[in-house]
Protein backbone atom coordinates (compact mmCIF):
# COMPACT_ATOMS: atom_id res chain seq x y z
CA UNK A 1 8.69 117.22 174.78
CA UNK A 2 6.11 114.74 176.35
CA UNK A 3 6.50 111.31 176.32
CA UNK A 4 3.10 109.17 176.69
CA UNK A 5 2.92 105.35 176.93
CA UNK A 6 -1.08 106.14 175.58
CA UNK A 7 -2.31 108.72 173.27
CA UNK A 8 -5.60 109.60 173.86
CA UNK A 9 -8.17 109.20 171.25
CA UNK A 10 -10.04 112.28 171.74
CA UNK A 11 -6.95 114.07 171.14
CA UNK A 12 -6.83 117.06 168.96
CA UNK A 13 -4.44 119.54 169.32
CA UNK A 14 -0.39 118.97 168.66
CA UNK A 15 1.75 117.25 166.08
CA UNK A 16 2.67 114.21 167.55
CA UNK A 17 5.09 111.21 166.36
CA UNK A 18 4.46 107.75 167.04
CA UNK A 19 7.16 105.11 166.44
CA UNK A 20 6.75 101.43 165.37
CA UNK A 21 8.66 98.59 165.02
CA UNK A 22 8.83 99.06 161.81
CA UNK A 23 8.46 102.45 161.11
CA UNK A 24 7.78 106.42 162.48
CA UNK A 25 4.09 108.34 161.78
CA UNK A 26 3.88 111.72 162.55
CA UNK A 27 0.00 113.12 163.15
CA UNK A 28 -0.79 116.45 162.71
CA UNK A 29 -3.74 117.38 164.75
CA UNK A 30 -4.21 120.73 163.54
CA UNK A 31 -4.13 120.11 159.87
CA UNK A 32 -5.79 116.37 160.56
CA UNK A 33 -2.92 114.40 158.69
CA UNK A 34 -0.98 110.72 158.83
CA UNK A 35 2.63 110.73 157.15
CA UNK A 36 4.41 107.10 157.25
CA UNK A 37 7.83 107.27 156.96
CA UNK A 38 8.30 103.39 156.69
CA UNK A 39 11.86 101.88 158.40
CA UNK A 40 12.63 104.63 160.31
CA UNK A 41 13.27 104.74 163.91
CA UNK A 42 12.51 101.76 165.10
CA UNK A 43 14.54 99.09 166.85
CA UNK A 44 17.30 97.57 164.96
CA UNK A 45 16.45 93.89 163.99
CA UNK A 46 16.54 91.65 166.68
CA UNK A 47 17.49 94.47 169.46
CA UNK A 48 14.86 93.58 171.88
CA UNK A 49 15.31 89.67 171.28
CA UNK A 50 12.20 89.13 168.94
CA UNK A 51 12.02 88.23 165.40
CA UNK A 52 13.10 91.15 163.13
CA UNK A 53 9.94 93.09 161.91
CA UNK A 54 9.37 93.06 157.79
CA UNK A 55 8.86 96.54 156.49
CA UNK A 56 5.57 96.91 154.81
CA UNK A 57 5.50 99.22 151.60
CA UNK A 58 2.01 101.44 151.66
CA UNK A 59 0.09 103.31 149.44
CA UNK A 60 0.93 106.92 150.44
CA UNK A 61 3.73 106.21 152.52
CA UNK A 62 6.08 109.52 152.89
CA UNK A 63 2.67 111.39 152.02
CA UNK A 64 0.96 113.52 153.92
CA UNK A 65 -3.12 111.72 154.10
CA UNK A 66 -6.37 112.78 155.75
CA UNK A 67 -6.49 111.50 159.58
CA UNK A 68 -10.39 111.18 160.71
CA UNK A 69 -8.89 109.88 164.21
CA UNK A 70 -7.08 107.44 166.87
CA UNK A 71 -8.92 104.40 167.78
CA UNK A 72 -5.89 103.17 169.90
CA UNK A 73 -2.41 103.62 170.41
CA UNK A 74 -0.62 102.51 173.66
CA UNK A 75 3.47 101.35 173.81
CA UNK A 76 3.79 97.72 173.42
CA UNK A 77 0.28 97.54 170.82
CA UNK A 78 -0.74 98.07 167.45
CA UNK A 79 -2.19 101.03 166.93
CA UNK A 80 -5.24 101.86 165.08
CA UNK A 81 -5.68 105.06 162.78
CA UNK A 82 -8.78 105.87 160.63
CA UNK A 83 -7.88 108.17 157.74
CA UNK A 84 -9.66 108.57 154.35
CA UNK A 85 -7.93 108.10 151.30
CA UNK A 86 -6.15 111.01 149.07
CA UNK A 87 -7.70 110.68 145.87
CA UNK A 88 -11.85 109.28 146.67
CA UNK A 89 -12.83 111.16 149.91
CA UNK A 90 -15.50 108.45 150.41
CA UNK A 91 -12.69 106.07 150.69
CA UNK A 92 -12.16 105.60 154.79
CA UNK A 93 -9.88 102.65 155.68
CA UNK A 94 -7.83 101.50 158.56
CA UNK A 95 -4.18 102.13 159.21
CA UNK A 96 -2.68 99.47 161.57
CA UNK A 97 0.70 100.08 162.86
CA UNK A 98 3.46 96.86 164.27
CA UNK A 99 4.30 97.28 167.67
CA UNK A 100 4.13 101.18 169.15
CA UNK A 101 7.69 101.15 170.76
CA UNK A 102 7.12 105.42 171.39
CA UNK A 103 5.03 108.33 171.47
CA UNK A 104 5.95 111.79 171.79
CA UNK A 105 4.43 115.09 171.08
CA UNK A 106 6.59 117.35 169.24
CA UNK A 107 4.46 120.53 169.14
């Protein structure tokens, strides 16, 4: 599949998982949706020569929640996701990543 160092933020088609230091997101384009999956995929501790990464827990994580967009998301960055929250749709908040080590579309 295609490997990015960027994804676009006027993307909207494709399912799409980015990986952190800490942890893998997949977006869903065509249903609009942000799952965490927090520890997996990244680098092991201490792989790259940097201080090991703690693993944030998150409200939702291994849920599926509403994506509204990508402000940024580039290899080597934090990136920046706007989603609303499950239970209060008036609820909009910012999901902000460690570290993008990959991005790859999937489908």
């Amino acid at each position: 599949m295609a490997h990015l160092t960027e994804l676009d933020p006027d993307t909207s088609e494709g399912v799409w998982t980015v990986v952190t230091r800490t942890s893998t997101y997949l977006l869903d384009f065509e249903e609009m949706t942000l799952l965490r999956a927090p520890g997996v995929g990244g680098p092991p501790p201490g792989a790259d020569g940097d201080d090991p990464w703690a693993v944030s827990q998150l409200r939702r994580d291994s849920e599926d929640i509403p994506l509204l967009g990508v402000k940024s998301c580039r290899i080597g960055e934090s990136a920046q996701f706007w989603v609303r929250a499950v239970d209060d749709p008036d609820v909009r908040t910012w999901r902000i990543t460690t570290p993008v080590v990959s991005i790859e579309r999937i489908s």
